[in-house]
Protein backbone atom coordinates (compact mmCIF):
# COMPACT_ATOMS: atom_id res chain seq x y z
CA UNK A 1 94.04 120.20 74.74
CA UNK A 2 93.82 116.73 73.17
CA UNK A 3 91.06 115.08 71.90
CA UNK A 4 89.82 113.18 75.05
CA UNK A 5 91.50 115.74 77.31
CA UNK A 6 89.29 116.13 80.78
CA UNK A 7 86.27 118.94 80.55
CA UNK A 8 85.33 118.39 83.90
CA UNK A 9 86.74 118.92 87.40
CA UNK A 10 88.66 115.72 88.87
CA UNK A 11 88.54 115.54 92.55
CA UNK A 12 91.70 114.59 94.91
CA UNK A 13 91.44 111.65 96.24
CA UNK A 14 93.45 112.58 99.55
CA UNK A 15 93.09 109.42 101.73
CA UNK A 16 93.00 105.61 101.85
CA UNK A 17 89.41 105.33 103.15
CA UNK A 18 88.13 107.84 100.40
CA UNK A 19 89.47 106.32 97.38
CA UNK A 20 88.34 102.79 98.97
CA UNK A 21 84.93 104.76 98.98
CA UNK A 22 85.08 106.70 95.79
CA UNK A 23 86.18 102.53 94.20
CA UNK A 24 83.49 101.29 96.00
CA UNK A 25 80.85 103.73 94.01
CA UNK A 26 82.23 103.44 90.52
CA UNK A 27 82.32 99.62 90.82
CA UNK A 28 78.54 99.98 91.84
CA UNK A 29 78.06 102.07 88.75
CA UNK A 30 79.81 99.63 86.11
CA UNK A 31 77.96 96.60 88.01
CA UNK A 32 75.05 96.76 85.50
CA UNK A 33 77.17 96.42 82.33
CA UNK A 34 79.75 94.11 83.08
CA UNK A 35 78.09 90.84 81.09
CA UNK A 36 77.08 92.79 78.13
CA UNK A 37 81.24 94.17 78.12
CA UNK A 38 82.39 90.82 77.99
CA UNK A 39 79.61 89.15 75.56
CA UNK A 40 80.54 91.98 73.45
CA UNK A 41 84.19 92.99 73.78
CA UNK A 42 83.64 96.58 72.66
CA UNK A 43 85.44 99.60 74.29
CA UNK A 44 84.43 100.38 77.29
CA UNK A 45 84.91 104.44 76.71
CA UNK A 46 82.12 105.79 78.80
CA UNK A 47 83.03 103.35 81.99
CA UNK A 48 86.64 104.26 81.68
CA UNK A 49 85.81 108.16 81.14
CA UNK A 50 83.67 107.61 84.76
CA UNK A 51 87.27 106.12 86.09
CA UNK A 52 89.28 108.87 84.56
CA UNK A 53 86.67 111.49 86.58
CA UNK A 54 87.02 109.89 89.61
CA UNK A 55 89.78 110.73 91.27
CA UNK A 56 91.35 107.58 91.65
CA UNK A 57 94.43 108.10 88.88
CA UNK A 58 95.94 110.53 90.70
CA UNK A 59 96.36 108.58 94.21
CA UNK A 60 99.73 107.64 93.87
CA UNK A 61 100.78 111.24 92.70
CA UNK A 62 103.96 112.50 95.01
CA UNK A 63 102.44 115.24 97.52
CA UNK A 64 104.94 117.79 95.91
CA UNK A 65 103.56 117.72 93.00
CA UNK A 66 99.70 117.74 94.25
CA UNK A 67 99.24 114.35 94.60
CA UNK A 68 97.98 112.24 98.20
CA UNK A 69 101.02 109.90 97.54
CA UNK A 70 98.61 107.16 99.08
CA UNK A 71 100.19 103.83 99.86
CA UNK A 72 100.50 100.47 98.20
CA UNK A 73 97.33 99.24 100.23
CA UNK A 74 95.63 101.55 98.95
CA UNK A 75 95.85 101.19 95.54
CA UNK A 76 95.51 97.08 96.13
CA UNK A 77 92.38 98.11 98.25
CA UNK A 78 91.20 100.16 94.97
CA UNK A 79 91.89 97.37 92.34
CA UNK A 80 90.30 94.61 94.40
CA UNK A 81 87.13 96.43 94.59
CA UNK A 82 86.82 97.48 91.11
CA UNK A 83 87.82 93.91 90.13
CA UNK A 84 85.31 92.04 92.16
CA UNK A 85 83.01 93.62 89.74
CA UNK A 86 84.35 93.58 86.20
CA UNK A 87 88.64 92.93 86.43
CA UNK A 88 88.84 94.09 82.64
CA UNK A 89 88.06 97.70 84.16
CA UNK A 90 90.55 97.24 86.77
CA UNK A 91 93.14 95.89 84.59
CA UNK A 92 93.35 99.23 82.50
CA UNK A 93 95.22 101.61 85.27
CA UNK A 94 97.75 99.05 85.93
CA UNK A 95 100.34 100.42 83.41
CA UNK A 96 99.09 104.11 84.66
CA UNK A 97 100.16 103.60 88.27
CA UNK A 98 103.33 101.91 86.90
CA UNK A 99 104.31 105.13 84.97
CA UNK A 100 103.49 107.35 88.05
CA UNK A 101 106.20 105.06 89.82
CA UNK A 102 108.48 105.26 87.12
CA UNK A 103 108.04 109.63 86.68
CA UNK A 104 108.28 110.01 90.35
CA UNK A 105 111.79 107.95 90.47
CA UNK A 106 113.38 108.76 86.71
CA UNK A 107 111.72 111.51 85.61
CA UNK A 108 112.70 115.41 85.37
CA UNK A 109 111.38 118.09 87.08
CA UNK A 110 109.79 119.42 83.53
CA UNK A 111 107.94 115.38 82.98
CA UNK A 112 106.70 115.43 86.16
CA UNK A 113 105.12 118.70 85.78
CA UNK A 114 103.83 118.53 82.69
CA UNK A 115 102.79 114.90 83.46
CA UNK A 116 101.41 114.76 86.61
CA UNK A 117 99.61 118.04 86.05
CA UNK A 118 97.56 115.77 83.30
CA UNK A 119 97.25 113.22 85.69
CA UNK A 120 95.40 115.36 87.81
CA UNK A 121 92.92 117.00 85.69
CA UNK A 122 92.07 112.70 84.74
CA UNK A 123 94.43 112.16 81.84
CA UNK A 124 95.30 108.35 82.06
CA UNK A 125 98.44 106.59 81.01
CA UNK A 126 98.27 103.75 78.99
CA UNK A 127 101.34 101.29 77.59
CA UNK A 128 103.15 99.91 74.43
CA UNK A 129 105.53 97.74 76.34
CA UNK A 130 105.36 94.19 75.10
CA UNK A 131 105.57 93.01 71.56
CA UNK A 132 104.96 90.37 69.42
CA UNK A 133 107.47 88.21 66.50
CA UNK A 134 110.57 88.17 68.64
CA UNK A 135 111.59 85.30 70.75
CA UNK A 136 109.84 87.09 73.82
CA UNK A 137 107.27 89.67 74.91
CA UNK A 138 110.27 91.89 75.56
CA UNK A 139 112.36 91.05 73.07
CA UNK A 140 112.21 94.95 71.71
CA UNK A 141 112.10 95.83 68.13
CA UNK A 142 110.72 99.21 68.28
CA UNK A 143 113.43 101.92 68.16
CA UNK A 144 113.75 105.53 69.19
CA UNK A 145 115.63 107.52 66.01
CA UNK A 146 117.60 110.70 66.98
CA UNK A 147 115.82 110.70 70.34
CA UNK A 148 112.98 112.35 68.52
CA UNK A 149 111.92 109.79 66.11
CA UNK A 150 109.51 106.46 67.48
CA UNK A 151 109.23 103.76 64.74
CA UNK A 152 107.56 99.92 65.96
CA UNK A 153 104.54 97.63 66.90
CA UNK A 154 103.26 97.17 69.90
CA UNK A 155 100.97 94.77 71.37
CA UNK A 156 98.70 94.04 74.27
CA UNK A 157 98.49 97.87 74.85
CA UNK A 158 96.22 97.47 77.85
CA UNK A 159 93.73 101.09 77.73
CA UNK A 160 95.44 102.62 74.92
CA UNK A 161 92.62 103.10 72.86
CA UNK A 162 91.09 106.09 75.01
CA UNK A 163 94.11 106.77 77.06
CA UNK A 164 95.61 110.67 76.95
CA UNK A 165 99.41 109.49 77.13
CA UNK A 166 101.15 106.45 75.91
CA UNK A 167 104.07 105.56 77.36
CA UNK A 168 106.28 103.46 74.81
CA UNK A 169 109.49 101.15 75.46
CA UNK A 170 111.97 101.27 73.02
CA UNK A 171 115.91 100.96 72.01
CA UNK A 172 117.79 104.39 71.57
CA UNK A 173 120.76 104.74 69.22
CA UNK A 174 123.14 103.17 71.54
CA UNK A 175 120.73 100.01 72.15
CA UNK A 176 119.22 101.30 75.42
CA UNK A 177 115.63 100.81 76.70
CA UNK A 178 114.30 104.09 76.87
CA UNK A 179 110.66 105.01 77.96
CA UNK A 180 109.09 107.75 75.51
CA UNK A 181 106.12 109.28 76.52
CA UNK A 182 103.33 110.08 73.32
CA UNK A 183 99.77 111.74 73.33
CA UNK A 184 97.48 108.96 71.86
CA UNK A 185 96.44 111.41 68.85
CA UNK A 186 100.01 112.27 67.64
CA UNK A 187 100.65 111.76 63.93
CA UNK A 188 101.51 108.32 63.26
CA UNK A 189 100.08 106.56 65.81
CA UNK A 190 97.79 103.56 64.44
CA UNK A 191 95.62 101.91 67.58
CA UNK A 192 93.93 98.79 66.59
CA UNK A 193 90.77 96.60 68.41
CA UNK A 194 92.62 93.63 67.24
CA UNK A 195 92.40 91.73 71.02
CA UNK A 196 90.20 88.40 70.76
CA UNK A 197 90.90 86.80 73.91
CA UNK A 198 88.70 84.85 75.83
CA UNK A 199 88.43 86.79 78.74
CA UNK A 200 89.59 89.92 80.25
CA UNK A 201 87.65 90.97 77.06
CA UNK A 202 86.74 94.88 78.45
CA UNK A 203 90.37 95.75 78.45
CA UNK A 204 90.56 95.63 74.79
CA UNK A 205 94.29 95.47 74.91
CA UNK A 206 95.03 95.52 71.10
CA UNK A 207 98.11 96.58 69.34
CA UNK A 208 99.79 100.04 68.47
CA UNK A 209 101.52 101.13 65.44
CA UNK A 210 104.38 103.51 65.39
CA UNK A 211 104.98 105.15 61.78
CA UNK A 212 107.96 107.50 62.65
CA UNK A 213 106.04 109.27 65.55
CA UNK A 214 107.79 112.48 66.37
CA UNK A 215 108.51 112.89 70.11
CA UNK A 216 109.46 115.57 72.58
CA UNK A 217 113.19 114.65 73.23
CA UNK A 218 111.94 116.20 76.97
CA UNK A 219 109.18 113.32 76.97
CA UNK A 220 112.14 110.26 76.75
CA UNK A 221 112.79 108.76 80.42
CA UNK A 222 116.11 106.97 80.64
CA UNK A 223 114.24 103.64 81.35
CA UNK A 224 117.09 101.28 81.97
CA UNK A 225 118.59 103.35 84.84
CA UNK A 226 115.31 101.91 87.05
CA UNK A 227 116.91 98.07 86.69
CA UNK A 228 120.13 99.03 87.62
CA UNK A 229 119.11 99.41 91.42
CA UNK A 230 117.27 97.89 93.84
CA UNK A 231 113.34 98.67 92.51
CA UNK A 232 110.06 98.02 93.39
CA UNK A 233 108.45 98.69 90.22
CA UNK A 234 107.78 95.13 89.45
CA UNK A 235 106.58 94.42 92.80
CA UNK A 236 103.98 97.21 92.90
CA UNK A 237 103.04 95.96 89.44
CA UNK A 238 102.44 92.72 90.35
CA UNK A 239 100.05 93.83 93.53
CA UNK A 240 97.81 95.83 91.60
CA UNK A 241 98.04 92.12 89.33
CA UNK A 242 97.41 90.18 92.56
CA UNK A 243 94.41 92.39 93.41
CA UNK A 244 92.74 92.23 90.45
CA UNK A 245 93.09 88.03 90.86
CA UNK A 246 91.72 88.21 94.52
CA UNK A 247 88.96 90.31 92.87
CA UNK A 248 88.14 87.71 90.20
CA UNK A 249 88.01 85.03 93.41
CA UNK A 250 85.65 86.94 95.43
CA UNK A 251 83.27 87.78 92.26
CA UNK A 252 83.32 84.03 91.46
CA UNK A 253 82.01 83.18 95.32
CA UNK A 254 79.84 85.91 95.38
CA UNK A 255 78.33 84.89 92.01
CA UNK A 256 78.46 81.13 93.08
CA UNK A 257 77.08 81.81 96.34
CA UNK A 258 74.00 83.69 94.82
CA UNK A 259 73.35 81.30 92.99
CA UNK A 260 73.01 78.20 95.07
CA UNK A 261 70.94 80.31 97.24
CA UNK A 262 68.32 81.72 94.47
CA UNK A 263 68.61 79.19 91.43
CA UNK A 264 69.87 75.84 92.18
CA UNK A 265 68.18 72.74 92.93
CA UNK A 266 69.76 70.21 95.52
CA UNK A 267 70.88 66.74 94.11
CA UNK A 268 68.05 63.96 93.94
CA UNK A 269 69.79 61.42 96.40
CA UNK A 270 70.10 64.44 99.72
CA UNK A 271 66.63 65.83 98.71
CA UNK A 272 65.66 61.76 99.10
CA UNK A 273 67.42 60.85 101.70
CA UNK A 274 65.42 64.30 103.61
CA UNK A 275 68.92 66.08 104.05
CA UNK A 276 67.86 69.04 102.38
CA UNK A 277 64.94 70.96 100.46
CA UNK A 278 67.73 72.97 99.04
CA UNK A 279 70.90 73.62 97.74
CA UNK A 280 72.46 75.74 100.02
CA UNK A 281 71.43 72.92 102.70
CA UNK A 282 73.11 70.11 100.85
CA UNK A 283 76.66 68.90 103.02
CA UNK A 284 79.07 68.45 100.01
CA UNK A 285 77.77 71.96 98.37
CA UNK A 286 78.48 73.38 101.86
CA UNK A 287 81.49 71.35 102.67
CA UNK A 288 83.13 73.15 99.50
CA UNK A 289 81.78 76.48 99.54
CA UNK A 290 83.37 76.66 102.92
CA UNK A 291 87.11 75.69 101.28
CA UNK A 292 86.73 78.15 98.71
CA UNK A 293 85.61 80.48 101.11
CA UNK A 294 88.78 79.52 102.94
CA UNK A 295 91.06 79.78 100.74
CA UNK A 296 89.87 83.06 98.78
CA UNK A 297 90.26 84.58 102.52
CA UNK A 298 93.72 83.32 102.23
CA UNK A 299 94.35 85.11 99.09
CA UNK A 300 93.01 88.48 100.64
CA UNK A 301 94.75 87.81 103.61
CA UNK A 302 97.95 87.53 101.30
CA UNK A 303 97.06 90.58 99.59
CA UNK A 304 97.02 92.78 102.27
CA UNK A 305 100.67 91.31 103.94
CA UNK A 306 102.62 92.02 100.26
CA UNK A 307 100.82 95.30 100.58
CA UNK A 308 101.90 96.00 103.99
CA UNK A 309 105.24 95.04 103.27
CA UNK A 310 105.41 97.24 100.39
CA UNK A 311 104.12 100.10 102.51
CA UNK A 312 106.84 99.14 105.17
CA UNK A 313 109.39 99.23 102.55
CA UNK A 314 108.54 102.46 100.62
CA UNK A 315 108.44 103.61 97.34
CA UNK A 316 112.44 103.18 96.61
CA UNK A 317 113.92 100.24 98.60
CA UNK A 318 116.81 101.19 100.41
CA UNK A 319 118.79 98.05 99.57
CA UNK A 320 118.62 94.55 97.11
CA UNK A 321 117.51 93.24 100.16
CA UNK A 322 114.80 95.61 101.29
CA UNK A 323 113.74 94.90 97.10
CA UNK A 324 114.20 91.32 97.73
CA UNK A 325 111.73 91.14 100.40
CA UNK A 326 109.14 93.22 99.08
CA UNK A 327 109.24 91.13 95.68
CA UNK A 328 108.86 87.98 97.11
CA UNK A 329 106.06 88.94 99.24
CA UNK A 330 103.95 89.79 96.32
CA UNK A 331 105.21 86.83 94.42
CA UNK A 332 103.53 84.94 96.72
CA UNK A 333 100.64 86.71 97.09
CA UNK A 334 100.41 87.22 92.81
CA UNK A 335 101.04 82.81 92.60
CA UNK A 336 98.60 81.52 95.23
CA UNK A 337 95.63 84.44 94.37
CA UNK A 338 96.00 83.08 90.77
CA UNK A 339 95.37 79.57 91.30
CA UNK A 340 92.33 80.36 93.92
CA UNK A 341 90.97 82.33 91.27
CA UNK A 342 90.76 79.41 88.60
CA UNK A 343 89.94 76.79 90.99
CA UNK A 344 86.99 79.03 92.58
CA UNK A 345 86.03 80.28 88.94
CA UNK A 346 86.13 76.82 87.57
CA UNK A 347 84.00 75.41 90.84
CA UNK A 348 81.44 77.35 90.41
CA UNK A 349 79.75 75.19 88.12
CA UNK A 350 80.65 71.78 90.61
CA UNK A 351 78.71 74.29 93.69
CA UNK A 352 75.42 75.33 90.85
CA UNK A 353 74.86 72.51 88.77
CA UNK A 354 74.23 72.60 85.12
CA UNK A 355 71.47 75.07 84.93
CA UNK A 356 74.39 77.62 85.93
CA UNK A 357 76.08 77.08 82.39
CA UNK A 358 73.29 78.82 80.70
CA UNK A 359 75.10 81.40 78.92
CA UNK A 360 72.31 83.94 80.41
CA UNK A 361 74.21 83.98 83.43
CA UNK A 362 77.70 84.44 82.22
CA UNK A 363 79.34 82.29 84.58
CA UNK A 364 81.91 81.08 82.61
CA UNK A 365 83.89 85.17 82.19
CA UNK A 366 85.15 84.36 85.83
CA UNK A 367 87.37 81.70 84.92
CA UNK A 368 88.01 83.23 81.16
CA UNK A 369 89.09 86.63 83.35
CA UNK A 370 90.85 84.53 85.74
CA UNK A 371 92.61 82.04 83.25
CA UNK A 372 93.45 84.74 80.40
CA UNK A 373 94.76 87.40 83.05
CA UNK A 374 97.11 84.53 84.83
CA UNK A 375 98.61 83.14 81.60
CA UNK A 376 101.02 86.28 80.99
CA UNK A 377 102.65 85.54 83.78
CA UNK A 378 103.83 82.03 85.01
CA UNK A 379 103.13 80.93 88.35
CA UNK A 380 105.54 78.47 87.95
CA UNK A 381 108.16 81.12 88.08
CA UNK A 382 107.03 82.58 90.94
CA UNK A 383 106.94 79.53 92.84
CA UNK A 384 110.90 79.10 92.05
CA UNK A 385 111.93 82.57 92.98
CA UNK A 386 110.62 81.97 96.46
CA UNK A 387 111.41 78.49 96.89
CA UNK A 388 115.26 79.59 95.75
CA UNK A 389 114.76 83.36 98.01
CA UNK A 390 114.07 81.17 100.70
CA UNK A 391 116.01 77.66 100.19
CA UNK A 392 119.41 79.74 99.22
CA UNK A 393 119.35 82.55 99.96
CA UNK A 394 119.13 84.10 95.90
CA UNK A 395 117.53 87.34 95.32
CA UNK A 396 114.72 87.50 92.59
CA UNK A 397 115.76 88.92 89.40
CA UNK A 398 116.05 92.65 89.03
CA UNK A 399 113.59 93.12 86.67
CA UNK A 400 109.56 94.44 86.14
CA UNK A 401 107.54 91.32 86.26
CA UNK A 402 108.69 90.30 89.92
């Protein structure tokens, strides 16, 4: 048994209204902390511990293997909650639900037991995908000797520090991306709480070092096979992203909201003129509460249709066109919820006047969550594969960010 290995019996989470319930209660419990985790930056270990307890990693588990196999709305439905609360939490099981994917579709029958059997008992997967030096965040370095042999550097390893299993990309002897699967306390594994970002400061999503890791040659995923067929892995990816950006948005009008109605004080020239004796009675304040309102609906309501569609679809597309359509539904869902959650993040302080910058309040962490989380993935880009999907006809790219 590894070092953080469960002690405790982890319930199964068998349907989509319990593990909306079960999120609902552990983003109650984390509610308390969530400004001291992001004035502070340290790891969250006994939050994510509570998470790894609950349940809630094993929802996406295949039913043959003991899982509830619960559907893409569900695990949006999970991530929004938790992320209305504190979206460096929710951020951390994003790789984890992408590895399920990936075992369930590429793995043997000997990974998924012996992973999904971890999974189970609360053993979290956590990532050394992206790197840093080369011309891009994928522009791989780290290499896989002999099949048995893991040698690189890793960064933004989102959840690593008190994750069970790692799962690490790298380039085999013939120059393949291959996925090898490592428990976090194997010899030669370095983790560093190296990750000084502005927001999204809970994750702690540092870097990893590899120093000729040994690995089980049964542990090594052929990870290129998933791109070479129609996929869904980068759509599911992205909804869990989306969620935790419609979470941000709601947190940032709840917060707002709260705000005008306890704290603030109306502007001299309505309280003059008798329009109002308060805030929340002042007609600009409620003119644009009620847009923001508007459009963070939008963004839920955008949510939920990539999720549907992604339900509709199924885990493994039948077709580049069935992958097509699920994609670009959650592109658009991923673009627009990331530009509600700036604008509502940033107009907080435009609804709440100045007293709301008091860094008591800790206003400003919606917009450094929303801001930091958007920026590792373009919206721009987004934007173009669906004007192009739906202008001419051209299919996103095959590949794990779309």
């Amino acid at each position: 048994m590894t070092a953080n290995a469960a002690t405790t019996t982890v319930p199964l989470v068998t349907s989509p209204a319990q593990a909306a319930g079960v999120a609902g209660e552990f983003a109650a419990s984390i509610a308390p902390g969530t400004i001291e985790r992001d004035r502070t930056g340290t790891v969250p270990a006994r939050e994510l511990a509570a998470l790894d307890a609950s349940g809630l990693l094993g929802i996406t588990v295949p039913r043959e293997h003991g899982g509830a196999d619960l559907p893409a709305t569900a695990i949006a439905e999970v991530i929004r909650v938790i992320a209305a609360v504190d979206p460096a939490i929710a951020q951390v099981p994003q790789s984890h639900f992408l590895f399920v994917d990936v075992l369930a579709a590429l793995g043997t029958q000997h990974q998924r037991l012996r992973l999904f059997g971890d999974v189970l008992s609360g053993a979290r997967l956590a990532n050394g995908l992206a790197e840093r030096g080369g011309q891009h965040a994928q522009d791989l370095k780290t290499r896989l000797s002999g099949g048995t042999r893991l040698t690189g550097h890793k960064y933004y390893c989102t959840g690593a520090l008190t994750a069970r299993w790692l799962g690490v990309s790298a380039l085999d002897d013939a120059d393949r991306l291959v996925l090898a699967f490592v428990e976090r306390d194997s010899p030669g594994v370095h983790l560093v709480e190296d990750w000084n970002m502005m927001g999204q400061r809970a994750t702690v999503s540092g870097s990893a070092r590899f120093d000729d890791v040994p690995v089980d040659e049964c542990l090594v995923l052929p990870y290129y096979e998933a791109f070479t067929r129609p996929q869904l892995f980068g759509a599911r990816t992205q909804l869990v992203h989306t969620a935790i950006q419609v979470g941000i948005a709601e947190g940032a009008l709840r917060d707002a909201g709260e705000f005008v109605r306890t704290r603030a004080r109306p502007f001299f020239e309505a309280a003059r003129a008798g329009w109002t004796q308060t805030a929340g009675q002042d007609p600009h304040s409620i003119r644009r509460f009620g847009e923001l309102a508007t459009k963070v609906r939008a963004a839920e309501a955008l949510l939920a249709t990539a999720a549907a569609t992604l339900d509709e679809i199924g885990r493994a597309p039948r077709d580049a066109a069935a992958a097509a359509r699920g994609s670009i539904a959650v592109a658009q869902a991923k673009a627009f919820s990331s530009e509600v959650a700036v604008e509502a993040a940033s107009d907080i302080f435009s609804l709440t006047g100045a007293s709301a910058a008091d860094e008591r309040y800790d206003l400003s962490r919606h917009w450094r969550n929303a801001r930091t989380h958007a920026s590792h993935d373009p919206v721009a880009w987004k934007y173009h594969h669906v004007g192009n999907y739906l202008l001419n006809d051209t299919a996103p790219p095959n590949h794990g960010q779309i």
